[in-house]
PDB file of N, CA and C in Angstrom:
ATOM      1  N   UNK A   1     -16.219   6.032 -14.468  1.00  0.00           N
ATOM      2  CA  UNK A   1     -16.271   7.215 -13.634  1.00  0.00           C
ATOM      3  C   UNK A   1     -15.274   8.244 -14.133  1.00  0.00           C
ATOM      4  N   UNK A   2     -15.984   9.675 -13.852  1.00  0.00           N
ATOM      5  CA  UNK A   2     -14.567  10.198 -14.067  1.00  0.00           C
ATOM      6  C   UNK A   2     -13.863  10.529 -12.998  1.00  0.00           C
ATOM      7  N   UNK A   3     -12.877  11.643 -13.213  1.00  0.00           N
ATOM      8  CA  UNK A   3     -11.896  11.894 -12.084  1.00  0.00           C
ATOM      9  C   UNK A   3     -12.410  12.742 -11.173  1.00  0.00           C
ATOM     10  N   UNK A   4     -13.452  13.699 -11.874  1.00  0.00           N
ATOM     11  CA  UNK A   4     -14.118  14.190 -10.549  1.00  0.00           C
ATOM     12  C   UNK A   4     -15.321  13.605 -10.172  1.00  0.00           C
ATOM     13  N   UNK A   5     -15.519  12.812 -10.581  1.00  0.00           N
ATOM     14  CA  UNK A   5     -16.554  11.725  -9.704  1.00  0.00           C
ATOM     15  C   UNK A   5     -15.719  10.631  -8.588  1.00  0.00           C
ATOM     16  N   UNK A   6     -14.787  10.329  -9.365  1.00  0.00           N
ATOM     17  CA  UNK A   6     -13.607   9.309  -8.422  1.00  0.00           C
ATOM     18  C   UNK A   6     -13.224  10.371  -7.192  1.00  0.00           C
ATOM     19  N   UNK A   7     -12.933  11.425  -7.600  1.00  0.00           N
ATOM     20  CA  UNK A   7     -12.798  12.632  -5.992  1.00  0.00           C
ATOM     21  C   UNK A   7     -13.955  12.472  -5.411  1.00  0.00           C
ATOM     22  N   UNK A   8     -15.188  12.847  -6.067  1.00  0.00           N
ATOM     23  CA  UNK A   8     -16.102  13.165  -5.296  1.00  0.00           C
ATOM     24  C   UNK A   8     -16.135  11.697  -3.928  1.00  0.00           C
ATOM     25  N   UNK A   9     -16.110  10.676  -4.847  1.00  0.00           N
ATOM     26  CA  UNK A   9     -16.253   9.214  -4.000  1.00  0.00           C
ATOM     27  C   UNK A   9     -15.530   9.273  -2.888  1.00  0.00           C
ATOM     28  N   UNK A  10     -14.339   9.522  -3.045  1.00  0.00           N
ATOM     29  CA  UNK A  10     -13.175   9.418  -2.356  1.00  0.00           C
ATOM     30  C   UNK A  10     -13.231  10.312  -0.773  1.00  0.00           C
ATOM     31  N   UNK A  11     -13.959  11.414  -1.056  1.00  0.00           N
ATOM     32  CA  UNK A  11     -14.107  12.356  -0.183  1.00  0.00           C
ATOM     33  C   UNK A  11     -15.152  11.938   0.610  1.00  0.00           C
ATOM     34  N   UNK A  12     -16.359  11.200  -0.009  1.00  0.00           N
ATOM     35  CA  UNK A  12     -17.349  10.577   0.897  1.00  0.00           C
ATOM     36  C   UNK A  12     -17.138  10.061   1.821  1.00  0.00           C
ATOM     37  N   UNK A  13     -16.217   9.024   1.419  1.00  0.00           N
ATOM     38  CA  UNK A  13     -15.140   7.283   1.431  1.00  0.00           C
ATOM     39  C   UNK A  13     -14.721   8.135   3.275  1.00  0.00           C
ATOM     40  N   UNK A  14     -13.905   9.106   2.869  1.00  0.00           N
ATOM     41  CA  UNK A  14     -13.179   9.938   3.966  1.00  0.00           C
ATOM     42  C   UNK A  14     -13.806  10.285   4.506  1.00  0.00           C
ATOM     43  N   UNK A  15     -14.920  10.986   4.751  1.00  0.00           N
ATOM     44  CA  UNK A  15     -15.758  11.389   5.664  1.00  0.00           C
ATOM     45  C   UNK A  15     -16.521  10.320   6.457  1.00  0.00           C
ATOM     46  N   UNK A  16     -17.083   9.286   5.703  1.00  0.00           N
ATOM     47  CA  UNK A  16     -17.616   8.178   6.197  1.00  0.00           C
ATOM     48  C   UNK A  16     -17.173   7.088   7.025  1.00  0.00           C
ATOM     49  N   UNK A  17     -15.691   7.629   7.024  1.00  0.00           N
ATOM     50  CA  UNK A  17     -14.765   6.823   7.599  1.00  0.00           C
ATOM     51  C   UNK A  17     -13.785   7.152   8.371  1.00  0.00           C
ATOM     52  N   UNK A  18     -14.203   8.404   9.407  1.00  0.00           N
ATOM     53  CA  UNK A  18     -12.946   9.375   9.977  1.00  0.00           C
ATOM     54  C   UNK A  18     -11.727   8.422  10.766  1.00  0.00           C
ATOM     55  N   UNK A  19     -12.281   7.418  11.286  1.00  0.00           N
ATOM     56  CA  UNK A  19     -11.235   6.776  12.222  1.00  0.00           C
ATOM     57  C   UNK A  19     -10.300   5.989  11.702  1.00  0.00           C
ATOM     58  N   UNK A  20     -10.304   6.069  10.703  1.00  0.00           N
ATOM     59  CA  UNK A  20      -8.955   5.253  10.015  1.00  0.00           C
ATOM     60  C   UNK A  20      -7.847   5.976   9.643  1.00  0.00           C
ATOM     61  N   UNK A  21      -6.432   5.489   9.626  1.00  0.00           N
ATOM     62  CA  UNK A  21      -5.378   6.511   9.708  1.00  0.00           C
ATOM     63  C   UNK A  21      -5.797   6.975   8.248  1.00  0.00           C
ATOM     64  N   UNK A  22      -4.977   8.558   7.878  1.00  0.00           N
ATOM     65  CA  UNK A  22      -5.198   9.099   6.627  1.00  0.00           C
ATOM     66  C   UNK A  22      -3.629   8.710   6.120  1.00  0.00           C
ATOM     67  N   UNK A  23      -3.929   8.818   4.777  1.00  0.00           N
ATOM     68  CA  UNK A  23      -2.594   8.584   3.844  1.00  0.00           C
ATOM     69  C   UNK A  23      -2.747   9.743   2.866  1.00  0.00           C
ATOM     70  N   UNK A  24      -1.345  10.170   2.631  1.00  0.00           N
ATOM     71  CA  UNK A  24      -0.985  11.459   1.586  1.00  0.00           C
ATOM     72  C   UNK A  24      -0.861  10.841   0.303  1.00  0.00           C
ATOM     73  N   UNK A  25      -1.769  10.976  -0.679  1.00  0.00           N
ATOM     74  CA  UNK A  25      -1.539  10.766  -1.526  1.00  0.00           C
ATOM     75  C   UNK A  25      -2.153  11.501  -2.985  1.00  0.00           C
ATOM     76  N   UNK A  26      -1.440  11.616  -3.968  1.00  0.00           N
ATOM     77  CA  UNK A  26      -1.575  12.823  -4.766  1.00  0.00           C
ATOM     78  C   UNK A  26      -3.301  12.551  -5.974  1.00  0.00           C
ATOM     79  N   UNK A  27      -3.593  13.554  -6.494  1.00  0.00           N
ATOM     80  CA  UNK A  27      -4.531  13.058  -7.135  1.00  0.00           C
ATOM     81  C   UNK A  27      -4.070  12.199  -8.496  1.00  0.00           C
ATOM     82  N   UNK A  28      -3.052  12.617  -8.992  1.00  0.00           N
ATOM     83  CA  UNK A  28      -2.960  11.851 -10.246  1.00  0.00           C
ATOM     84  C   UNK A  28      -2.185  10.512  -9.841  1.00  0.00           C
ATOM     85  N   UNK A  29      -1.660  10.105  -8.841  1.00  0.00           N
ATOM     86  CA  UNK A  29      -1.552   8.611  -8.064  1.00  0.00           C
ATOM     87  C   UNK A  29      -2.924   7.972  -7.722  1.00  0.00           C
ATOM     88  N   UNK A  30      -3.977   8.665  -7.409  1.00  0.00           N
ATOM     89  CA  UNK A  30      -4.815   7.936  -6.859  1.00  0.00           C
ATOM     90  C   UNK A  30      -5.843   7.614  -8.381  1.00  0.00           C
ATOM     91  N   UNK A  31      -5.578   8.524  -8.988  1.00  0.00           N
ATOM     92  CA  UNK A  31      -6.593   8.391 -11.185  1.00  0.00           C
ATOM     93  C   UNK A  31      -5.982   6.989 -11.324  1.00  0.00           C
ATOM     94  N   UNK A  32      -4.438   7.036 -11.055  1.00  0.00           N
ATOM     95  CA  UNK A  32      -3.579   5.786 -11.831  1.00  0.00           C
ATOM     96  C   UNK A  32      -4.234   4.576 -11.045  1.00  0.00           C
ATOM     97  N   UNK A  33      -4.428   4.534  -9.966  1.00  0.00           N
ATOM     98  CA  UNK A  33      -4.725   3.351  -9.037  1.00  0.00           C
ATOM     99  C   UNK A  33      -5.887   2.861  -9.604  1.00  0.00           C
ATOM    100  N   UNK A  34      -7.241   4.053  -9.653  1.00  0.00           N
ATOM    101  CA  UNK A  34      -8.360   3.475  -9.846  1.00  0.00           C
ATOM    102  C   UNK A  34      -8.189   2.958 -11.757  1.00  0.00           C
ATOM    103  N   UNK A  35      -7.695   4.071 -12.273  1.00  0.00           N
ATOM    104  CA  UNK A  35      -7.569   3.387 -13.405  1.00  0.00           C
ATOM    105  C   UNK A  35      -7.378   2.201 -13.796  1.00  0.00           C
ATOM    106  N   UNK A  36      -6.205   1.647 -13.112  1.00  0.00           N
ATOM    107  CA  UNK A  36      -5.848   0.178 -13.289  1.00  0.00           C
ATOM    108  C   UNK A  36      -6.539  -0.631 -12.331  1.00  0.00           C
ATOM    109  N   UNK A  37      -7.462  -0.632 -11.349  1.00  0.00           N
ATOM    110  CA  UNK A  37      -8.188  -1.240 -11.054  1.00  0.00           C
ATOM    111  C   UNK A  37      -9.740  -1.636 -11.956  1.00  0.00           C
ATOM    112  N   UNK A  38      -9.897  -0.297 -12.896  1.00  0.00           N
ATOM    113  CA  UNK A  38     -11.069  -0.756 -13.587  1.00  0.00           C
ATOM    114  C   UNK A  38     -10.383  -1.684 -14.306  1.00  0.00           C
ATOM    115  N   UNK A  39      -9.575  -0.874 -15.436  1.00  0.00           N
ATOM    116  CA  UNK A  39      -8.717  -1.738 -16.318  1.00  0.00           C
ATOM    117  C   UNK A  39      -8.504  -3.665 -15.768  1.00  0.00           C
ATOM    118  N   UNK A  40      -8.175  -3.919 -14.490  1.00  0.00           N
ATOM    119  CA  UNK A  40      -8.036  -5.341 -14.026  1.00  0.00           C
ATOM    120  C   UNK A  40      -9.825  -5.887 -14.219  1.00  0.00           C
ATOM    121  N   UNK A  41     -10.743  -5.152 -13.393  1.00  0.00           N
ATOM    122  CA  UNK A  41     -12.121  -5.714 -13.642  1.00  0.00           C
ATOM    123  C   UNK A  41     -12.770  -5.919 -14.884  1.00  0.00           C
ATOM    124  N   UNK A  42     -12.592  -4.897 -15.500  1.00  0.00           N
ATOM    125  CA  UNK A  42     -13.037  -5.228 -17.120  1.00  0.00           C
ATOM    126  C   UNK A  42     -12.313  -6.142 -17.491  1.00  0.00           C
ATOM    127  N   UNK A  43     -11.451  -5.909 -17.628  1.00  0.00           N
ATOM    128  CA  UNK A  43     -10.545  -7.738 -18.026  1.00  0.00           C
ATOM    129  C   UNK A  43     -11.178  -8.852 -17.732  1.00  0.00           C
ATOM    130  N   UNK A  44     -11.086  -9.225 -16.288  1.00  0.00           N
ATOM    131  CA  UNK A  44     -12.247 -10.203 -15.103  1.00  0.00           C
ATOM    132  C   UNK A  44     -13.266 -10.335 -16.042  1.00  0.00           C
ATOM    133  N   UNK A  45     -13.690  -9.478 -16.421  1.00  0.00           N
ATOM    134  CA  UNK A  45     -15.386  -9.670 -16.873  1.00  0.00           C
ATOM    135  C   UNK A  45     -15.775 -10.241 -17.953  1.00  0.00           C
ATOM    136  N   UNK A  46     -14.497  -9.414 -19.222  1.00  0.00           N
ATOM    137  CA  UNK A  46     -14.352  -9.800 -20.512  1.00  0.00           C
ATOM    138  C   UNK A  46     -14.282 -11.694 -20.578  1.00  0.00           C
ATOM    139  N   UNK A  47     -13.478 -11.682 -19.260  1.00  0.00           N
ATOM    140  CA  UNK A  47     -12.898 -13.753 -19.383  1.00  0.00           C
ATOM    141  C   UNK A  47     -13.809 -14.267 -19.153  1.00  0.00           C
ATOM    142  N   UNK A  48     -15.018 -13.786 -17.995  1.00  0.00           N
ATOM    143  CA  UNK A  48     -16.415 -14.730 -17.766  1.00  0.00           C
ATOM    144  C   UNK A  48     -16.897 -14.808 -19.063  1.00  0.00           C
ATOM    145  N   UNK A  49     -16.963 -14.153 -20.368  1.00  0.00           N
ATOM    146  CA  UNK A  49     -17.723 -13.733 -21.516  1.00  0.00           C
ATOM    147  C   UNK A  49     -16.672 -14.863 -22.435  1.00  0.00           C
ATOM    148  N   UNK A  50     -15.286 -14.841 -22.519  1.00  0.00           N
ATOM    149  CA  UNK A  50     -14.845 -15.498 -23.075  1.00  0.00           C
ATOM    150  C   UNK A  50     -15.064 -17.218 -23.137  1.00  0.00           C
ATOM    151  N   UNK A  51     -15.033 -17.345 -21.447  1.00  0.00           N
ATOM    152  CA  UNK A  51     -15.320 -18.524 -20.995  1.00  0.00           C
ATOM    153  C   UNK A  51     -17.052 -18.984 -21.337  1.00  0.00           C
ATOM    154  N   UNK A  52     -18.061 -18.421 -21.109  1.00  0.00           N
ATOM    155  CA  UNK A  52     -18.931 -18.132 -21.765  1.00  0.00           C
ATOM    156  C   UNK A  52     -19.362 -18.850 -23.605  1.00  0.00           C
ATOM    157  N   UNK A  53     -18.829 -18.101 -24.102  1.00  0.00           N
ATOM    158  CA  UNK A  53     -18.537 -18.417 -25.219  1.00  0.00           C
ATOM    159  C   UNK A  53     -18.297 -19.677 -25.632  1.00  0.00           C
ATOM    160  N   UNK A  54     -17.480 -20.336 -25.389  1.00  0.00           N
ATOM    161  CA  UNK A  54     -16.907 -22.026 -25.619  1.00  0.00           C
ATOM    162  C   UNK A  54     -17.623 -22.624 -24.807  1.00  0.00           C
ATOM    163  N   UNK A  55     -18.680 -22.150 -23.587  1.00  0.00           N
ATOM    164  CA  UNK A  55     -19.746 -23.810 -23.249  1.00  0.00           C
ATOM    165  C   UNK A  55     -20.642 -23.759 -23.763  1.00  0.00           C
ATOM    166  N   UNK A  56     -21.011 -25.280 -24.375  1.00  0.00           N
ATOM    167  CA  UNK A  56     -21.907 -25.470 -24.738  1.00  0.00           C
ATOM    168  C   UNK A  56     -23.342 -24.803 -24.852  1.00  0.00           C
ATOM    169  N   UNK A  57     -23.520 -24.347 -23.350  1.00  0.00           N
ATOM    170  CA  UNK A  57     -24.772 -24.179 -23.091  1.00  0.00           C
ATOM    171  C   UNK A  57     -24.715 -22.802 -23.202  1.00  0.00           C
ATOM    172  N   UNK A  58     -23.850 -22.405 -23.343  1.00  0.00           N
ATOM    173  CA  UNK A  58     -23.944 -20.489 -23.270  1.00  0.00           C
ATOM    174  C   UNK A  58     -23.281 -20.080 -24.626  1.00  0.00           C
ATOM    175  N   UNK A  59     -22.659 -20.892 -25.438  1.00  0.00           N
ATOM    176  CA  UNK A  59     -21.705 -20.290 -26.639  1.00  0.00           C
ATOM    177  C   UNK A  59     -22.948 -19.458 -27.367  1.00  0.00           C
ATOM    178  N   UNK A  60     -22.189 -18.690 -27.911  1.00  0.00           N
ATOM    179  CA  UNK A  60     -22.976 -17.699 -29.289  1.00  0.00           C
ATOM    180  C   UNK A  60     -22.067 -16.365 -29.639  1.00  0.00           C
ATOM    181  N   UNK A  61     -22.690 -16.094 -30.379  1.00  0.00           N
ATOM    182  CA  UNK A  61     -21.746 -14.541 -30.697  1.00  0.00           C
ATOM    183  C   UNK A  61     -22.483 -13.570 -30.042  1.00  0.00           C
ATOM    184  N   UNK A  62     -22.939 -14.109 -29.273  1.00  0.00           N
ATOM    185  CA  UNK A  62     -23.174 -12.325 -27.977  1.00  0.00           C
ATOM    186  C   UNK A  62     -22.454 -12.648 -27.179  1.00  0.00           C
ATOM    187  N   UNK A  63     -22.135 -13.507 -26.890  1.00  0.00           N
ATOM    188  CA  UNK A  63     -20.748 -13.408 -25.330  1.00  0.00           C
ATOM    189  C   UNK A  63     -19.704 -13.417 -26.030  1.00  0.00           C
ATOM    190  N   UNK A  64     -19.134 -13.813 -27.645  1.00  0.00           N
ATOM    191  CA  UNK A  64     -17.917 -13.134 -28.152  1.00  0.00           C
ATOM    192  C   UNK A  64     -18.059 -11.596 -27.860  1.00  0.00           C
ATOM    193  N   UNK A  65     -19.059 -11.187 -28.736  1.00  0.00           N
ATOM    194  CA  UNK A  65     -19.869  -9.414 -29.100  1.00  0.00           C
ATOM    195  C   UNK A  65     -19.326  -8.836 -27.078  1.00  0.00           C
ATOM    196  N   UNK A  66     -20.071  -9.562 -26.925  1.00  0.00           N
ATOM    197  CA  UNK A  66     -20.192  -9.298 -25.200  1.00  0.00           C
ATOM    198  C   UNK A  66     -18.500  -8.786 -24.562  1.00  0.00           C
ATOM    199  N   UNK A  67     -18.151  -9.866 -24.919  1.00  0.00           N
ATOM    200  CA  UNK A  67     -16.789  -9.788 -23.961  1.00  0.00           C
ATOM    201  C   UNK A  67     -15.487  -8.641 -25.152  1.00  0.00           C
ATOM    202  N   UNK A  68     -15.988  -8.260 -26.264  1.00  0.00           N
ATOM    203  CA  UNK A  68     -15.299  -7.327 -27.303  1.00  0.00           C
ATOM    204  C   UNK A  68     -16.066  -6.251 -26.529  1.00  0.00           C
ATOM    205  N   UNK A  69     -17.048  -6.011 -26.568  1.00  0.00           N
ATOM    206  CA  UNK A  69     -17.569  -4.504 -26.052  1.00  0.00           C
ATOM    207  C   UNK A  69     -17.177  -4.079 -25.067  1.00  0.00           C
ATOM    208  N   UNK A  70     -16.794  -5.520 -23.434  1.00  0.00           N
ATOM    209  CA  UNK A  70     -16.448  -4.895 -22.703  1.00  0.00           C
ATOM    210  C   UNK A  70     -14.898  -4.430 -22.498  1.00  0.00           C
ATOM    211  N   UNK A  71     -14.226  -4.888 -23.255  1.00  0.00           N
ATOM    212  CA  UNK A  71     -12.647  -4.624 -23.688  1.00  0.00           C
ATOM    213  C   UNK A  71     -12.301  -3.172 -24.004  1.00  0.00           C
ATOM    214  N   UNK A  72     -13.412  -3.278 -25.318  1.00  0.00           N
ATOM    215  CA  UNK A  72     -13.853  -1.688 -26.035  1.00  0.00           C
ATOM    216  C   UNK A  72     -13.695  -0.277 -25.300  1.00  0.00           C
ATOM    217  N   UNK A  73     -14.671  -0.798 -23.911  1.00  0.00           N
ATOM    218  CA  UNK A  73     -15.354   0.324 -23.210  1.00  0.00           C
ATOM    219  C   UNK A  73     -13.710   1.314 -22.514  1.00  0.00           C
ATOM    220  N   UNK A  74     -12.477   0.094 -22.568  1.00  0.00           N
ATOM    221  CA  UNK A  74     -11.274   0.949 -21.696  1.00  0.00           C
ATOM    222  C   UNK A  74     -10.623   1.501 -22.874  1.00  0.00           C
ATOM    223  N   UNK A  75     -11.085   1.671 -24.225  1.00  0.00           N
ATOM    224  CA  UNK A  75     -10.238   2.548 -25.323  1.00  0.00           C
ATOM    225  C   UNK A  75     -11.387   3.664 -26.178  1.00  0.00           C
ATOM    226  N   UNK A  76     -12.434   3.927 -25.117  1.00  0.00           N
ATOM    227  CA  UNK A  76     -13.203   5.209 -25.447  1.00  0.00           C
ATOM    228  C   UNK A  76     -12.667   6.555 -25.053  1.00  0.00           C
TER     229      UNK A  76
END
């Protein structure tokens, strides 16, 4: 996503959700948050691919390929 798609969300998020207390928080705090939240999931994902890889029943070089591409995708 980008950052003005991550706003756009965010503003939905807020509207869709008036009754919850609001919190002040800046836009380039909230880029860093989601950032490192993708950054943690792609990780997550890359290890199912790693793990993947070494069983038997799933090894090959597309879940190596697999779990490199999705690593890849956070240094475009």
């Amino acid at each position: 996503m980008t950052q003005d798609e991550i706003l756009d969300a965010l503003h939905k998020v807020v509207q869709e959700n008036k009754h919850y207390t609001t919190w002040t928080v800046s836009t380039p705090h909230l880029v860093a948050l989601v950032n490192l939240a993708i950054e943690h999931e792609r990780e997550a994902c890359a290890k199912v691919c790693d793990v993947l890889a070494y069983h038997p029943e799933f090894a090959s070089d597309a879940t190596k390929l697999a779990a490199m591409a999705i690593r890849a995708r956070g240094h475009s």
